[in-house]
PDB file of N, CA and C in Angstrom:
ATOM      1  N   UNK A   1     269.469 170.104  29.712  1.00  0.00           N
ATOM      2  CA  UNK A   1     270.019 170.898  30.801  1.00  0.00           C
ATOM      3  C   UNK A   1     270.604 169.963  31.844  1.00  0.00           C
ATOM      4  N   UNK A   2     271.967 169.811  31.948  1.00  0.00           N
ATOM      5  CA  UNK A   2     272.589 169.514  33.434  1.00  0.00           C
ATOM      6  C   UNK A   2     272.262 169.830  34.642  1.00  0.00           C
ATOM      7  N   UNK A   3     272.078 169.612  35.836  1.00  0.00           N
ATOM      8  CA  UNK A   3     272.022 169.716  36.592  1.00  0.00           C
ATOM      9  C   UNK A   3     273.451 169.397  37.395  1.00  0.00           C
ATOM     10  N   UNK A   4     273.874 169.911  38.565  1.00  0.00           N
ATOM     11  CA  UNK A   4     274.583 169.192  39.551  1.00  0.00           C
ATOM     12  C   UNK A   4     274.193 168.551  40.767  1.00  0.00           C
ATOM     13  N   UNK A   5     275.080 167.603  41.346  1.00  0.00           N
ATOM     14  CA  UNK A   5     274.659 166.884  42.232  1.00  0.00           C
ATOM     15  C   UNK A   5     274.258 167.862  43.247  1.00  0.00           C
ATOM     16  N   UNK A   6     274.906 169.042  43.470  1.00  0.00           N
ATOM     17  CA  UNK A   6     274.642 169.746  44.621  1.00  0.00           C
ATOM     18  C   UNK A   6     272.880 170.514  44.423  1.00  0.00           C
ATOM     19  N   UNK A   7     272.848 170.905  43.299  1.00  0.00           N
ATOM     20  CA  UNK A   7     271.419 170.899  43.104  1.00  0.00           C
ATOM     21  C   UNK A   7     270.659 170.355  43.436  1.00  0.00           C
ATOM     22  N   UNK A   8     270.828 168.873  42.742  1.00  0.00           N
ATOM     23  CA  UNK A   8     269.861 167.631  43.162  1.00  0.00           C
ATOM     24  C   UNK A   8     270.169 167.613  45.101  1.00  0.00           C
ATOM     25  N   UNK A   9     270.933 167.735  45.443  1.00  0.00           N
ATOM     26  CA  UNK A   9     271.231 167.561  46.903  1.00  0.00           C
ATOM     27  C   UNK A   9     270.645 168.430  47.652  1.00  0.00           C
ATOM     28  N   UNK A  10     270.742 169.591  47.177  1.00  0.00           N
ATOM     29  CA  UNK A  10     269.792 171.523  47.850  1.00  0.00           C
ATOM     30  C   UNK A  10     268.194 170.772  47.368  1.00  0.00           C
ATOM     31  N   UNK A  11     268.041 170.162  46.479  1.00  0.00           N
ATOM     32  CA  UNK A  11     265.672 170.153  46.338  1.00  0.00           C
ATOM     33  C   UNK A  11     265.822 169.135  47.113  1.00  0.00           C
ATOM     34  N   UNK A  12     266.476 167.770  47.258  1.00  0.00           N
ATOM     35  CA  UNK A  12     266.126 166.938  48.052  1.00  0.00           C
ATOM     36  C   UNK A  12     265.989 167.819  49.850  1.00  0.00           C
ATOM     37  N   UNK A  13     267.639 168.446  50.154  1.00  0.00           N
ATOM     38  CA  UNK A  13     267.472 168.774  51.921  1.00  0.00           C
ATOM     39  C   UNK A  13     265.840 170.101  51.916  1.00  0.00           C
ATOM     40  N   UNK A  14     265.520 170.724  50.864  1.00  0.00           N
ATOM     41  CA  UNK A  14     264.540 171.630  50.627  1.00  0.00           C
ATOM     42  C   UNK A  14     263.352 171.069  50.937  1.00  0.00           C
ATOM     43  N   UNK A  15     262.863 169.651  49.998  1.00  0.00           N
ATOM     44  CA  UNK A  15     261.780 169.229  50.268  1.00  0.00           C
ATOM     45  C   UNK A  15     261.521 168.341  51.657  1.00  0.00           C
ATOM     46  N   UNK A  16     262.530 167.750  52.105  1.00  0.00           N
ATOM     47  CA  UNK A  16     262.312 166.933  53.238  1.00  0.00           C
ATOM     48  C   UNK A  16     262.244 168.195  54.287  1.00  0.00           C
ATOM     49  N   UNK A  17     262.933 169.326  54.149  1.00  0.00           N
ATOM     50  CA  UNK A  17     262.806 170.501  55.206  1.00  0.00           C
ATOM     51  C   UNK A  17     261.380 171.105  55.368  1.00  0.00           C
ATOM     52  N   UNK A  18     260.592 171.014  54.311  1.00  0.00           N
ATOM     53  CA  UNK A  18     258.863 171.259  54.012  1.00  0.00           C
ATOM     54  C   UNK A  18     258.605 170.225  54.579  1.00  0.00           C
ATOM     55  N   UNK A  19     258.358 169.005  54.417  1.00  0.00           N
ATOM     56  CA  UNK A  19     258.237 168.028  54.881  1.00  0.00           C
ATOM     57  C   UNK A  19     257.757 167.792  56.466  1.00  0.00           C
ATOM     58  N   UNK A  20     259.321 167.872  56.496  1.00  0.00           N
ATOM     59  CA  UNK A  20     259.381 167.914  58.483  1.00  0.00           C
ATOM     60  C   UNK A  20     258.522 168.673  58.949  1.00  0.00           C
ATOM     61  N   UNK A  21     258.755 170.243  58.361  1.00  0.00           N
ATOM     62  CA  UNK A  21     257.709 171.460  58.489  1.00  0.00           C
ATOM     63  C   UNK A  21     256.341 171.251  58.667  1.00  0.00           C
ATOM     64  N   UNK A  22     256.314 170.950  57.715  1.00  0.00           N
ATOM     65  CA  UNK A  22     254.747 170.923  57.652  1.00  0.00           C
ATOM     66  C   UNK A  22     254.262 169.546  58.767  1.00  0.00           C
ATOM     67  N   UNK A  23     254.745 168.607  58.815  1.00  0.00           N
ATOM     68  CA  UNK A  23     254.533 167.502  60.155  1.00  0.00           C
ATOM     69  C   UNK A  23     254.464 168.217  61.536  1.00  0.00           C
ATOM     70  N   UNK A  24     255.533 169.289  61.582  1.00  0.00           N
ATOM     71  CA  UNK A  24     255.693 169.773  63.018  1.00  0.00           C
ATOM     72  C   UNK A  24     254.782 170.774  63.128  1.00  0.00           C
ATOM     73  N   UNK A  25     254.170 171.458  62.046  1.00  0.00           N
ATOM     74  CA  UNK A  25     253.178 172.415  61.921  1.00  0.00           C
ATOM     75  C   UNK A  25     251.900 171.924  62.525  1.00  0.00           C
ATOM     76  N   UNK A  26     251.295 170.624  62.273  1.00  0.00           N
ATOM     77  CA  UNK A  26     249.893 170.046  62.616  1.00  0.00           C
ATOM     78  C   UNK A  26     250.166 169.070  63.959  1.00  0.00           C
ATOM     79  N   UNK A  27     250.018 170.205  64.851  1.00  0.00           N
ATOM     80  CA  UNK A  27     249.679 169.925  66.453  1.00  0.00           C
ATOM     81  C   UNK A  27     248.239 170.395  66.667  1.00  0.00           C
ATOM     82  N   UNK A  28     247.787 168.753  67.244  1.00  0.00           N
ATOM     83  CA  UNK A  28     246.455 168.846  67.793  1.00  0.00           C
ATOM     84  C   UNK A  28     246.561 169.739  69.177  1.00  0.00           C
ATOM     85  N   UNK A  29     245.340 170.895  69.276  1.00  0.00           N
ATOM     86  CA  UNK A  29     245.147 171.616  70.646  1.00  0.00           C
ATOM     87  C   UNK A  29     244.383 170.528  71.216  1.00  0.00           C
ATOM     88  N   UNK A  30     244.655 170.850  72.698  1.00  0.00           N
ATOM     89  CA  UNK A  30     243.640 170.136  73.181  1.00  0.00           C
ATOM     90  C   UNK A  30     242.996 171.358  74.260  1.00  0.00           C
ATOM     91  N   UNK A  31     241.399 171.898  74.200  1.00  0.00           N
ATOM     92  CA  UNK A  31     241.065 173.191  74.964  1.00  0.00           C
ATOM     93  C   UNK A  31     240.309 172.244  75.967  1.00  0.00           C
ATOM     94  N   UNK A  32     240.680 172.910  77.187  1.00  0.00           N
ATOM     95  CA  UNK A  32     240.297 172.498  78.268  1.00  0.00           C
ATOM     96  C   UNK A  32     239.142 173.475  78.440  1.00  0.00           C
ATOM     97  N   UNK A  33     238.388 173.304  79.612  1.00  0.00           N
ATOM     98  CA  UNK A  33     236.816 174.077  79.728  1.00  0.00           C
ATOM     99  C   UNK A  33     237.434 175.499  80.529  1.00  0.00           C
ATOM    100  N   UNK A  34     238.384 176.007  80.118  1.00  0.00           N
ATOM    101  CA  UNK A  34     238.433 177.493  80.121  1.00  0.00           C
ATOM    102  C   UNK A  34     238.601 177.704  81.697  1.00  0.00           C
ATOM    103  N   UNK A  35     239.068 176.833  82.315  1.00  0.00           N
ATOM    104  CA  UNK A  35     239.239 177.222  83.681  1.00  0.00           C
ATOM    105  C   UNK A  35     238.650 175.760  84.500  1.00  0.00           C
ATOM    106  N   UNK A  36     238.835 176.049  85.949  1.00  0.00           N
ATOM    107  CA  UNK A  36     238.436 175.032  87.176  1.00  0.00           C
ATOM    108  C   UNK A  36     237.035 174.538  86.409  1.00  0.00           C
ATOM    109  N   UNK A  37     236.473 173.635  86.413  1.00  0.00           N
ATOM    110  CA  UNK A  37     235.460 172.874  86.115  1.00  0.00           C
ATOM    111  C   UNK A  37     234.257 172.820  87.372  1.00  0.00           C
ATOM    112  N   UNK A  38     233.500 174.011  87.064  1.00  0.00           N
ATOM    113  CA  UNK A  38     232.621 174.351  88.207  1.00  0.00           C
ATOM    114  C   UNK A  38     231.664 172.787  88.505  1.00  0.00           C
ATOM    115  N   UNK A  39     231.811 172.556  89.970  1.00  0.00           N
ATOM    116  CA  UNK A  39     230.572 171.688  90.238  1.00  0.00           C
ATOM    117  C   UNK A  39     229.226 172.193  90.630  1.00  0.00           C
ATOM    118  N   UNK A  40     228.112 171.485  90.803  1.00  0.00           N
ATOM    119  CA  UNK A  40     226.682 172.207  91.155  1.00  0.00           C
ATOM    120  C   UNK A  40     226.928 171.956  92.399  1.00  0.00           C
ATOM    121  N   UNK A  41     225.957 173.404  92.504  1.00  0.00           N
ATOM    122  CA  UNK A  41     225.859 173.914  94.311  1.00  0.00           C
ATOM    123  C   UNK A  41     225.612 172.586  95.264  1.00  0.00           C
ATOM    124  N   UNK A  42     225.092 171.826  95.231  1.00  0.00           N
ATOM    125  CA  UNK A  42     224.807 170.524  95.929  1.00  0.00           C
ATOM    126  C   UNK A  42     226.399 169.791  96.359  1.00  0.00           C
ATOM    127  N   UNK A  43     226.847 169.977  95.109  1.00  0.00           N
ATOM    128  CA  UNK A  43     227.808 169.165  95.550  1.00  0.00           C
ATOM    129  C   UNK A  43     229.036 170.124  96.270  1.00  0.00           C
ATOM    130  N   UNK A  44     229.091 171.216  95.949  1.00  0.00           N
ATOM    131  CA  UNK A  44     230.018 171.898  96.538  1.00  0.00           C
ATOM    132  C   UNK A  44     229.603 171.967  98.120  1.00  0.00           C
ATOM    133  N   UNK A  45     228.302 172.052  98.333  1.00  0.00           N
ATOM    134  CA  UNK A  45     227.556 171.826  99.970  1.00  0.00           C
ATOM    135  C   UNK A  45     228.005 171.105 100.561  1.00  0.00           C
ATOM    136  N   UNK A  46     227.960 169.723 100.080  1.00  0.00           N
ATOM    137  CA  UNK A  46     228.139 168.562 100.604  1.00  0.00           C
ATOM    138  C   UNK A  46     230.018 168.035 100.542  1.00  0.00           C
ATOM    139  N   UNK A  47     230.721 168.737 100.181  1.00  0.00           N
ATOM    140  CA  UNK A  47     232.211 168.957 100.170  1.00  0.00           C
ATOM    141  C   UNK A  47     232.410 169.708 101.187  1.00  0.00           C
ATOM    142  N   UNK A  48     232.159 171.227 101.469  1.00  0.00           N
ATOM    143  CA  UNK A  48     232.108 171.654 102.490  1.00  0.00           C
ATOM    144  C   UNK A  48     231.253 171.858 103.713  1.00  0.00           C
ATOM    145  N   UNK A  49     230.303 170.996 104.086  1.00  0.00           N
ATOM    146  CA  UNK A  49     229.827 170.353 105.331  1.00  0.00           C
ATOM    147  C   UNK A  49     228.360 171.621 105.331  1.00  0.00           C
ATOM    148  N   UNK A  50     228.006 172.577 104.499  1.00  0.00           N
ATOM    149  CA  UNK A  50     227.405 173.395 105.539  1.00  0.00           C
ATOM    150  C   UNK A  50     225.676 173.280 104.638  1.00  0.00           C
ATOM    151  N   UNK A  51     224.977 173.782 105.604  1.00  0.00           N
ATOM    152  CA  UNK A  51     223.525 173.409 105.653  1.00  0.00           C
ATOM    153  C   UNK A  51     222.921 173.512 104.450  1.00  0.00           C
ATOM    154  N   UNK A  52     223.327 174.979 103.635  1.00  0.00           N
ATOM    155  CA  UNK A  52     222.649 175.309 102.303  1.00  0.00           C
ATOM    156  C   UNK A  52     223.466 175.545 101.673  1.00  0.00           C
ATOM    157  N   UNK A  53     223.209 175.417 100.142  1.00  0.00           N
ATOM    158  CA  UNK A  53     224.030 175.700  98.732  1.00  0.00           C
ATOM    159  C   UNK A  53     223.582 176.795  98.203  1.00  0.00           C
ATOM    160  N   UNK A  54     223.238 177.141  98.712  1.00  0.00           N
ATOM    161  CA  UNK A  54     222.796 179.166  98.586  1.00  0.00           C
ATOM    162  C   UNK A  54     224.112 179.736  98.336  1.00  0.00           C
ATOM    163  N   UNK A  55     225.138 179.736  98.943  1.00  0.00           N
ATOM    164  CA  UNK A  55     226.248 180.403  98.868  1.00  0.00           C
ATOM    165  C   UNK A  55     227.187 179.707  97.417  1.00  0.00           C
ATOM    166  N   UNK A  56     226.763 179.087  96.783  1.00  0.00           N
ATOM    167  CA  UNK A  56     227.175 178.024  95.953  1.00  0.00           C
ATOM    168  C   UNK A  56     226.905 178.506  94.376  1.00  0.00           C
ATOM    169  N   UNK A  57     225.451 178.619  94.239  1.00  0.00           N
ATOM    170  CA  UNK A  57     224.799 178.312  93.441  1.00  0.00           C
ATOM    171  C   UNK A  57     224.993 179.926  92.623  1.00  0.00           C
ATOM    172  N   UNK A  58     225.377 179.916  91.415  1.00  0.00           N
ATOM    173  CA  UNK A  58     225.877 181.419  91.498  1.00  0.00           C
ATOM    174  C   UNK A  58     224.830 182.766  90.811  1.00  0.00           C
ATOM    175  N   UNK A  59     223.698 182.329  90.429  1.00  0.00           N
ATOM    176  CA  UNK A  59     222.213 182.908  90.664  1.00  0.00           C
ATOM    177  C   UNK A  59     221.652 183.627  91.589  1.00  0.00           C
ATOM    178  N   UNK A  60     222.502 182.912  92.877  1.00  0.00           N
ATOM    179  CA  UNK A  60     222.104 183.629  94.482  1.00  0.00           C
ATOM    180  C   UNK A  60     223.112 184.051  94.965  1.00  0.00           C
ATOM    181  N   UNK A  61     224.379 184.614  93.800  1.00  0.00           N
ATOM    182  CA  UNK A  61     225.197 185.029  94.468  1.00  0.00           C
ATOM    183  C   UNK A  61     225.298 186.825  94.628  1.00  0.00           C
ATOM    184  N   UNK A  62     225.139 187.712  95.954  1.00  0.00           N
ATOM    185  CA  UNK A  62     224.842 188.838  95.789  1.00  0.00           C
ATOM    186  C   UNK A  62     225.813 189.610  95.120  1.00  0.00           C
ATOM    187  N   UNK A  63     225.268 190.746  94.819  1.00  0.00           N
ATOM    188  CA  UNK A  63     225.876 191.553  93.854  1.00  0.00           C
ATOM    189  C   UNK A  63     226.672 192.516  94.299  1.00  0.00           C
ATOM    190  N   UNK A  64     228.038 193.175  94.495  1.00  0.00           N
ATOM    191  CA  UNK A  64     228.382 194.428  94.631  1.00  0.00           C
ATOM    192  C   UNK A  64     228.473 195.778  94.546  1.00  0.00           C
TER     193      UNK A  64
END
């Protein structure tokens, strides 16, 4: 069976087109912690100057 060059020319641009594909397909995620990166009540106290971390700590935070 013959083939033509344009054949041979269409599986070669075919497979390098999978190729590329599949390279551009495998992107690493990178997941961040789902939001702001809570600090402990202590330290949020001591950022904003005030006496207790009661208002901080979110265990003691009241309910609505």
């Amino acid at each position: 069976m013959k083939t033509s060059k344009y054949t041979k020319f269409a599986v070669i641009i075919m497979v390098v087109l999978f190729v590329a594909l599949s390279v551009v397909s495998c992107v690493a995620h990178v997941h961040s912690g789902g939001g702001p990166k809570k600090m402990p009540p202590g330290q949020a106290k001591k950022m904003s100057g005030s006496q207790s971390a009661k208002a901080y700590a979110p265990g003691q935070q009241k309910k609505h």
